[in-house]
C-alpha atoms as a PDB file:
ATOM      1  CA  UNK A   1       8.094 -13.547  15.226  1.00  0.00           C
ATOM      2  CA  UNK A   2      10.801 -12.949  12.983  1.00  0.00           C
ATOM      3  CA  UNK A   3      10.971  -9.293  11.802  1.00  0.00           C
ATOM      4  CA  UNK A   4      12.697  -6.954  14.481  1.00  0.00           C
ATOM      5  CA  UNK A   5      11.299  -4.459  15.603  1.00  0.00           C
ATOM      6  CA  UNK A   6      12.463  -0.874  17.184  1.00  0.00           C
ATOM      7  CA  UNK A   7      11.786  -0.659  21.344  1.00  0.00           C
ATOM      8  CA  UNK A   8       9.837   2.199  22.089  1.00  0.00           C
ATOM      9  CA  UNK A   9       9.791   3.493  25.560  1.00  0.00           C
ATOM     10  CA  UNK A  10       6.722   2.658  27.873  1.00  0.00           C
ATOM     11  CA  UNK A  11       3.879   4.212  27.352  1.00  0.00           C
ATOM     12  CA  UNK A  12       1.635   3.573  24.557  1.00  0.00           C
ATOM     13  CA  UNK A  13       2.928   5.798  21.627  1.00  0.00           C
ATOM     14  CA  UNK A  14       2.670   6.440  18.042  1.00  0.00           C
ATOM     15  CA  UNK A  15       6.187   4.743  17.491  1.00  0.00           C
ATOM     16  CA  UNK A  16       4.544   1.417  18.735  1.00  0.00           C
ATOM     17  CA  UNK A  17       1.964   1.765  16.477  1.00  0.00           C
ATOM     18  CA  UNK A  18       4.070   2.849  13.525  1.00  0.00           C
ATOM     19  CA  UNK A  19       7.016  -0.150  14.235  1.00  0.00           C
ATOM     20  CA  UNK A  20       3.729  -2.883  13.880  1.00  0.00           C
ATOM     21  CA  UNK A  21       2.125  -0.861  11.056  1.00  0.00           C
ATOM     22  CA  UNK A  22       5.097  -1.159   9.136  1.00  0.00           C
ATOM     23  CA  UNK A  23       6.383  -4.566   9.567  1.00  0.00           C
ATOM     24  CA  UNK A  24       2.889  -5.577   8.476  1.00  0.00           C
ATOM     25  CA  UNK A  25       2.697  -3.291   5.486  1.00  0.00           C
ATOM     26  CA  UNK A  26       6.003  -4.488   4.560  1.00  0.00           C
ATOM     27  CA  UNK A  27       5.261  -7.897   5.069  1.00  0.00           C
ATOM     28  CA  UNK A  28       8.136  -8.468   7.510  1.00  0.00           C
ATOM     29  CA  UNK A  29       4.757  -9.985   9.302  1.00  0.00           C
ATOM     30  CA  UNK A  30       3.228 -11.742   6.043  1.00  0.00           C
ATOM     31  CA  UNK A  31      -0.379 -12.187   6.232  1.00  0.00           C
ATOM     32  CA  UNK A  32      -2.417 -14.588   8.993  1.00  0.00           C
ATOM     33  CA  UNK A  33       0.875 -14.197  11.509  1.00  0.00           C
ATOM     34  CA  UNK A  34       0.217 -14.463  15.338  1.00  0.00           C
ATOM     35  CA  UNK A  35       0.685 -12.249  17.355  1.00  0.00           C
ATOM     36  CA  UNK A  36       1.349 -12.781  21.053  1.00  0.00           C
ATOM     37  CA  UNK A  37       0.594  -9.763  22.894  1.00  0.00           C
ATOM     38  CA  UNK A  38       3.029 -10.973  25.817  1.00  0.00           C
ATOM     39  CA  UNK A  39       5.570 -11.253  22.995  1.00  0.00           C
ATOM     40  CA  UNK A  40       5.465  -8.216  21.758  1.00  0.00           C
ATOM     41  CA  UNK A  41       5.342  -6.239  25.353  1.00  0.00           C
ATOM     42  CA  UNK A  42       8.450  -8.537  25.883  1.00  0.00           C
ATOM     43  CA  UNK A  43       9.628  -7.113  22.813  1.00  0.00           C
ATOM     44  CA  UNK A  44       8.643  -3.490  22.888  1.00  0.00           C
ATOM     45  CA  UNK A  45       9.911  -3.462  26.197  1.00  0.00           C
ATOM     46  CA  UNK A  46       6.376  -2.409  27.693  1.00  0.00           C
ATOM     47  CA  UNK A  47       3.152  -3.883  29.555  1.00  0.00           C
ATOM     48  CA  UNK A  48       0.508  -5.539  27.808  1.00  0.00           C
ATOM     49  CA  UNK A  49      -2.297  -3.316  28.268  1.00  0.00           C
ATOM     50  CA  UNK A  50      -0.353  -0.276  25.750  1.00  0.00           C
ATOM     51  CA  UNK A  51       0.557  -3.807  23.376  1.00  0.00           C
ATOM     52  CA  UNK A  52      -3.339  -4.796  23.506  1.00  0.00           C
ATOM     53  CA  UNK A  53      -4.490  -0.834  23.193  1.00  0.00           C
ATOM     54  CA  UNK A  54      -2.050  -0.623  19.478  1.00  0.00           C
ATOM     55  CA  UNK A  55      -3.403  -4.079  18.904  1.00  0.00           C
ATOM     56  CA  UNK A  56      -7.176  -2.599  18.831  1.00  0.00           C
ATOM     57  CA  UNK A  57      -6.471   0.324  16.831  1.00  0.00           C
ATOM     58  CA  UNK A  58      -4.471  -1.802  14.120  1.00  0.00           C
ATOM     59  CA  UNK A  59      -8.093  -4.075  14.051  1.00  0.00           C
ATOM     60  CA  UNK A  60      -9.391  -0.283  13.617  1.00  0.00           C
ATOM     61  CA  UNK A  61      -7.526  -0.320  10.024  1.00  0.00           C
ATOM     62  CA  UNK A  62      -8.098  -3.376   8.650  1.00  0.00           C
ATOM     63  CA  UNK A  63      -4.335  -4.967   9.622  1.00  0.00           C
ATOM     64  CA  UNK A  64      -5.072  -7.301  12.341  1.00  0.00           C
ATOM     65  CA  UNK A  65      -7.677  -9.539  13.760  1.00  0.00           C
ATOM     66  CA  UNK A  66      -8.300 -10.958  17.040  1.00  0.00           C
ATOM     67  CA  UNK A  67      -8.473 -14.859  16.947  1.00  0.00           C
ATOM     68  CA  UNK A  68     -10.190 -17.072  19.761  1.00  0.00           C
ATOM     69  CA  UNK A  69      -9.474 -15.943  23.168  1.00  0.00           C
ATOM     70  CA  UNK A  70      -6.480 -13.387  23.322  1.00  0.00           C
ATOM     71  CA  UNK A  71      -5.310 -13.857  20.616  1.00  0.00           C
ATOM     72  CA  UNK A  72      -4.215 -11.972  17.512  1.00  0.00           C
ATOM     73  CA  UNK A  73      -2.897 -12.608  13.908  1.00  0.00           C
ATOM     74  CA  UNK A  74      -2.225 -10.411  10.978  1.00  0.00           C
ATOM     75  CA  UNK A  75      -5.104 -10.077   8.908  1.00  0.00           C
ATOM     76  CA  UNK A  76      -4.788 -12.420   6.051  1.00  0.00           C
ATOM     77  CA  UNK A  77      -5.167 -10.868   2.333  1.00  0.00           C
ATOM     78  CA  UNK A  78      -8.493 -12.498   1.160  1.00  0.00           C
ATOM     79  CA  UNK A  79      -9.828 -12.798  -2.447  1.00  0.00           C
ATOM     80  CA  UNK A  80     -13.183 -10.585  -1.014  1.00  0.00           C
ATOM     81  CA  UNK A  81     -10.419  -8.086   0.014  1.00  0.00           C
ATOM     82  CA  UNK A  82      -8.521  -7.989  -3.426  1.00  0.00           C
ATOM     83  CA  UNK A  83     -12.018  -7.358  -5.114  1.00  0.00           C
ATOM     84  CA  UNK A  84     -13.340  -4.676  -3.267  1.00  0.00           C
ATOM     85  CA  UNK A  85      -9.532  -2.778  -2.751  1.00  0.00           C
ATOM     86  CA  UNK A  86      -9.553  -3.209  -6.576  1.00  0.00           C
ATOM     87  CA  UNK A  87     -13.234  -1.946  -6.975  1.00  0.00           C
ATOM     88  CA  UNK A  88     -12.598   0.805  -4.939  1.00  0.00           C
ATOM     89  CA  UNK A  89      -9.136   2.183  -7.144  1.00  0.00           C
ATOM     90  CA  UNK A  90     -11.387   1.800 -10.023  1.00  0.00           C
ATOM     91  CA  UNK A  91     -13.329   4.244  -8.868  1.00  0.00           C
ATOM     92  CA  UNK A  92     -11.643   7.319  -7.134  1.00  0.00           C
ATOM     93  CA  UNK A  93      -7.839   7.189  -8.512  1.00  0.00           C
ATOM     94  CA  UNK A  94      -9.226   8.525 -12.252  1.00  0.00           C
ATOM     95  CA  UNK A  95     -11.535  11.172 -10.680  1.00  0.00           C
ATOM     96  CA  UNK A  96      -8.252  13.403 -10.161  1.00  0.00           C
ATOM     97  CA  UNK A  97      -6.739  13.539 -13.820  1.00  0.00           C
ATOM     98  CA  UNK A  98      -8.866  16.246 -15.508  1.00  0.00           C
ATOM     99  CA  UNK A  99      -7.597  18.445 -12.981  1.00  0.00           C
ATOM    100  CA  UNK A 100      -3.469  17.020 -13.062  1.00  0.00           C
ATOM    101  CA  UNK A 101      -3.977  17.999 -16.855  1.00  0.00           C
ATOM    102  CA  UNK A 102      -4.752  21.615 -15.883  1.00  0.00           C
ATOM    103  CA  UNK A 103      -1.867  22.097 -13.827  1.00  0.00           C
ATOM    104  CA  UNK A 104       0.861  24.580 -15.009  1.00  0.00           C
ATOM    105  CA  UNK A 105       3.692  22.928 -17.293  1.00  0.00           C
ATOM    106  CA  UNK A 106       6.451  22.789 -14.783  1.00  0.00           C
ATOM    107  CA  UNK A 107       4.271  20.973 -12.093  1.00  0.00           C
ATOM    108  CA  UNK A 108       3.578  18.405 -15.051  1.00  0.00           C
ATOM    109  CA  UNK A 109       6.472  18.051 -15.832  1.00  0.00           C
ATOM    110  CA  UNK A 110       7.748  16.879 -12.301  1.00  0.00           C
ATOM    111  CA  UNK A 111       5.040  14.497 -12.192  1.00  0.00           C
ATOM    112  CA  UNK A 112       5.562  13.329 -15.665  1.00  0.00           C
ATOM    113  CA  UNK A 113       9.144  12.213 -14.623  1.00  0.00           C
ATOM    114  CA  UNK A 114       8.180  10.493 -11.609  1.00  0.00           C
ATOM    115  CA  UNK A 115       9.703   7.098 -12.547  1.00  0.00           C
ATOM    116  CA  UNK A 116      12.184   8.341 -14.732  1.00  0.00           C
ATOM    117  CA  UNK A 117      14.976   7.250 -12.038  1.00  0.00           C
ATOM    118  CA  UNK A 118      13.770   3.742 -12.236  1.00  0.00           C
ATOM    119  CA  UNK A 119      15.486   1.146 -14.588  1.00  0.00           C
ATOM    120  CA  UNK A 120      14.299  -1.897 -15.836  1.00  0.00           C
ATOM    121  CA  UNK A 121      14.447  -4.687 -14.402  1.00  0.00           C
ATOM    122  CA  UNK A 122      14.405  -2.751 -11.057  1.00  0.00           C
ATOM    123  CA  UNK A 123      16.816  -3.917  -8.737  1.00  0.00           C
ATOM    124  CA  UNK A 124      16.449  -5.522  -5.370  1.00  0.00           C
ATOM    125  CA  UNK A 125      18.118  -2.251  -3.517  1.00  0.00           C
ATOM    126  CA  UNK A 126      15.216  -0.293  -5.322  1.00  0.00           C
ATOM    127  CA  UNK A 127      12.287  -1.717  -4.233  1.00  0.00           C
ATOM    128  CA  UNK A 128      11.566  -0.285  -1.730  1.00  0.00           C
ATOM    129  CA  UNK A 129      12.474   2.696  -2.847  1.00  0.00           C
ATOM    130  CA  UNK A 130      10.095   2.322  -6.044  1.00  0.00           C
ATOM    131  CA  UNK A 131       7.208   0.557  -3.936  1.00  0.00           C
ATOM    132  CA  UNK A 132       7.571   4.060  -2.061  1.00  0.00           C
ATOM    133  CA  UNK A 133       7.258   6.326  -4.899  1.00  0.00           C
ATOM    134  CA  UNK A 134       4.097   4.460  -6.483  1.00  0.00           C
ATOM    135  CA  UNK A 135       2.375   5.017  -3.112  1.00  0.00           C
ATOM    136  CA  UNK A 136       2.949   8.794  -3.419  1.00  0.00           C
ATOM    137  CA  UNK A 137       2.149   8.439  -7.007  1.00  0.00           C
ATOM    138  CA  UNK A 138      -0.833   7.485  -6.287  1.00  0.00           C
ATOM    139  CA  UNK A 139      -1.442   9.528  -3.496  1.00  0.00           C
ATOM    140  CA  UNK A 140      -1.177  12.300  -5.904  1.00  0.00           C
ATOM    141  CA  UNK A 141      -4.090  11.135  -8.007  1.00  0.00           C
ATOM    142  CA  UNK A 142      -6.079  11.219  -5.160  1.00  0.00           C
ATOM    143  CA  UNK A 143      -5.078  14.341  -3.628  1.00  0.00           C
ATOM    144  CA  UNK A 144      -5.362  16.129  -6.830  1.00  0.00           C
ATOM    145  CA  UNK A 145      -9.324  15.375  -6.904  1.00  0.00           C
ATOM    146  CA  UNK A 146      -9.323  18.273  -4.113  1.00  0.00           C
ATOM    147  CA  UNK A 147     -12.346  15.900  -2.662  1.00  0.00           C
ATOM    148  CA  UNK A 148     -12.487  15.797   1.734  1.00  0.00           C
ATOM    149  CA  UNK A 149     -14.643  12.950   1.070  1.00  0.00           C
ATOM    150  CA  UNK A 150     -12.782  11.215  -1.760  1.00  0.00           C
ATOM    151  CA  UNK A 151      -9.633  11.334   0.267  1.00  0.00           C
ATOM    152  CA  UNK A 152     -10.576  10.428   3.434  1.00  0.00           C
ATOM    153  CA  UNK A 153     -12.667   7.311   1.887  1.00  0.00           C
ATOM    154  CA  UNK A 154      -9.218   6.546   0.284  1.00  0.00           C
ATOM    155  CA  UNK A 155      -7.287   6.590   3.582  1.00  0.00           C
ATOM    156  CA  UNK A 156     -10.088   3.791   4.757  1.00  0.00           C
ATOM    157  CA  UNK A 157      -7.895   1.297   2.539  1.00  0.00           C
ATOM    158  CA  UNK A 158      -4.481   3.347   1.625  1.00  0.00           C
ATOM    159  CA  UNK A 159      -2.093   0.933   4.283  1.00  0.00           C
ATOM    160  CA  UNK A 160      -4.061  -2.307   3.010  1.00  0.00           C
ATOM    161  CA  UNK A 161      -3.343  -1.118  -0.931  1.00  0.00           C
ATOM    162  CA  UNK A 162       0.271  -0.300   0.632  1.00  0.00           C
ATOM    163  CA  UNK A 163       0.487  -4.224   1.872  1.00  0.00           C
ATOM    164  CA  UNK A 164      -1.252  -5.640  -0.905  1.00  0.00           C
ATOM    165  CA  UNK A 165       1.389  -4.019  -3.411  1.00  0.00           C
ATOM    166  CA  UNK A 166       4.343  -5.409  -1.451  1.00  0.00           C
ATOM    167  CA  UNK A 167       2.823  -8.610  -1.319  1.00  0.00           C
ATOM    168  CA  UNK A 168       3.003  -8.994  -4.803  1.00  0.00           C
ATOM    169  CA  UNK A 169       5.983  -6.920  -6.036  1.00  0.00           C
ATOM    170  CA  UNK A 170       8.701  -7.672  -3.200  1.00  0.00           C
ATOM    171  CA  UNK A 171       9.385 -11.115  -4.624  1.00  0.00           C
ATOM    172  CA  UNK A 172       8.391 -10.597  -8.374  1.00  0.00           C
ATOM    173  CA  UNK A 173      10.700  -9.007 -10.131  1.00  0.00           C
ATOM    174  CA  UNK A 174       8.699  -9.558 -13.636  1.00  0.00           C
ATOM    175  CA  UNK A 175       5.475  -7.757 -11.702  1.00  0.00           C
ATOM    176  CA  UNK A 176       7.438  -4.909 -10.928  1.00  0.00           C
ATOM    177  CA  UNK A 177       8.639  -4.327 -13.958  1.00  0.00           C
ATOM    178  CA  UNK A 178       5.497  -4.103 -15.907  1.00  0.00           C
ATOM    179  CA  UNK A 179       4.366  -1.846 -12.805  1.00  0.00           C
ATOM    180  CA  UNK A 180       6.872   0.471 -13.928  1.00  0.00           C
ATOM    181  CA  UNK A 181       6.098   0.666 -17.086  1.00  0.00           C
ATOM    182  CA  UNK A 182       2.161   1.420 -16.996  1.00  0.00           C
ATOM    183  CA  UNK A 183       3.304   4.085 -14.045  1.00  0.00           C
ATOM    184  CA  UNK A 184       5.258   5.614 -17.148  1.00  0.00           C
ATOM    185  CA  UNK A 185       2.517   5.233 -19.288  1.00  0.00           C
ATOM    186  CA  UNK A 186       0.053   6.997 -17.069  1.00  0.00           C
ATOM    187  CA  UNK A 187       2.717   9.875 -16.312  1.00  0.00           C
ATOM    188  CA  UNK A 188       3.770  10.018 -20.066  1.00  0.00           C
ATOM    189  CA  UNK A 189      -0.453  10.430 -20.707  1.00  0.00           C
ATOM    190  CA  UNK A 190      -0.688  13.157 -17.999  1.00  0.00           C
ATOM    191  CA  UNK A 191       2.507  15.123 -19.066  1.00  0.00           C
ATOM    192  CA  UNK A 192       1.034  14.907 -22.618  1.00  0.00           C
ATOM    193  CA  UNK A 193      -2.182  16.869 -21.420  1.00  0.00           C
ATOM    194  CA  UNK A 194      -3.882  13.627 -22.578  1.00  0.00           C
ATOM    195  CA  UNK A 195      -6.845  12.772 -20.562  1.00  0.00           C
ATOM    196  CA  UNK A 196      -8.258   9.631 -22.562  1.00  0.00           C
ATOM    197  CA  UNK A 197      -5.007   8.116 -23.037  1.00  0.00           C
ATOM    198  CA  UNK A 198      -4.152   8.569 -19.258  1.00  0.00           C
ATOM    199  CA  UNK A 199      -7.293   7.702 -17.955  1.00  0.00           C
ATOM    200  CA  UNK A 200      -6.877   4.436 -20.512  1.00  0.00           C
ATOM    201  CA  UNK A 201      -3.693   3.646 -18.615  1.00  0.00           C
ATOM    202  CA  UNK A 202      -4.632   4.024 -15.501  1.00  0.00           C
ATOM    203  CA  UNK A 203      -7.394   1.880 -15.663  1.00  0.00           C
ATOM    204  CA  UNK A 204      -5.400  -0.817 -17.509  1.00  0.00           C
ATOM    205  CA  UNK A 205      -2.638  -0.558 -14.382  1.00  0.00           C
ATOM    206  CA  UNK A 206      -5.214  -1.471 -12.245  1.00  0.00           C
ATOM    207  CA  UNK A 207      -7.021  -4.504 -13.539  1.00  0.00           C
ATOM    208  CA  UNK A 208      -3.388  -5.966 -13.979  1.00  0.00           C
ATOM    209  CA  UNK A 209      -2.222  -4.791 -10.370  1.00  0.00           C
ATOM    210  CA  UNK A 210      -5.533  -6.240  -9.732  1.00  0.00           C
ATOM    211  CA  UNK A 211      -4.995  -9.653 -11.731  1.00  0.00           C
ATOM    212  CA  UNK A 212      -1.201  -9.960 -10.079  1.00  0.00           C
ATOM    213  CA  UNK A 213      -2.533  -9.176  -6.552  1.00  0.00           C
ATOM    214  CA  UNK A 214      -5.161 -11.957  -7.594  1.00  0.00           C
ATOM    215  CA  UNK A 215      -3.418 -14.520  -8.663  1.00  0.00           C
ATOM    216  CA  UNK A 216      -1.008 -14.559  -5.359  1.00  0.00           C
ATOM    217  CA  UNK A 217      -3.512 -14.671  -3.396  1.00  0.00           C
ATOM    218  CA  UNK A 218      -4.798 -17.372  -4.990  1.00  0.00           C
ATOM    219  CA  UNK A 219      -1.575 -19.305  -4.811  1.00  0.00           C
ATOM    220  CA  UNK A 220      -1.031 -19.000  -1.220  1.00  0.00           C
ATOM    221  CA  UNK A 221      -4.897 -21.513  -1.015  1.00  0.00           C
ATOM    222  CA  UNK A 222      -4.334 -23.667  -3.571  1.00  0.00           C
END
């Protein structure tokens, strides 16, 4: 393994989970890695029963598998995968702009100038940064539906979107700045009480997150 990871103290624990969530979301751990669960206890510091109990509830979300035996990998990003994640956007993130449009002007306007900070191309300190805020971007979408069963559908697949994004934008710089600019166009839309135009945008940001996401994926086979 070559991403580090924070110890954590003995017992099974949030943080343990957390420290593997993120290195795979990240793609510190890029996608189909082993993982040894003797190396990580080593690692974390701990047994291997607490390492195999994470282990299970990271299967749980979609972010590892178990492989023959013992063992464990990081769940590699399949073309099924991209299709359905993308299927999925498609249909819940627009269900929550006729109600963004209703909000009151200075709540708007906030979201509106969501990427404002953001230059083009953005840099290599920012991308994380950025990768962060279009998560809570779209977050918002979601939350704004005011839907239990909307949201809690979305949380099914909200770290896999997370690792799918980075495993497109980290090392594209051209992706991430046409990212940024439909995320404008969508905001621009919304702040513009303009519910065709954002709805438009939206959907056109994700068939081209979709394409991007697509044709990595199919890079890393051919």
């Amino acid at each position: 393994m070559s991403a580090t990871l924070t110890p954590v103290s003995r017992k099974l624990s949030s943080r343990m989970y957390d420290e593997l969530e993120r290195v795979i979301v990240d793609c510190s751990l890029p996608p189909g890695s082993p993982l040894k669960d003797s190396d990580l206890a080593a690692q974390f510091g701990v047994s291997r029963t607490p390492v195999r109990d994470t282990l299970h509830l990271l299967e749980a979300s979609g972010l590892v598998e178990r492989g023959k035996s013992t063992s464990w990998f990081v769940t590699p990003i399949r073309m099924r995968d991209v299709e359905e994640i993308s299927e999925m956007r498609a249909l819940l993130e627009p269900a929550g702009l006729p109600r963004i449009i209703d909000w009151d002007d200075e709540r708007l306007q906030q979201l509106g100038s969501l990427f404002d900070e953001f230059r083009i191309p953005v840099s290599a300190s920012d991308t994380q940064k950025y990768l962060a805020r279009d998560d809570d971007f779209h977050g918002i979408l979601i939350g704004a539906t005011g839907n239990s069963r909307i949201q809690s559908t979305y949380r099914v697949i909200d770290r896999q979107l997370a690792r799918c994004k980075r495993y497109v934008s980290v090392g594209d710089d051209r992706r991430r700045a046409a990212s940024l600019e439909e995320h404008r166009a969508v905001c621009s839309a919304l702040a513009a009480r303009d519910l065709d135009a954002a709805r438009v945008a939206l959907l056109d940001h994700l068939e081209r997150a979709h394409e991007a996401l697509a044709a990595a994926v199919k890079a890393s086979l051919a």
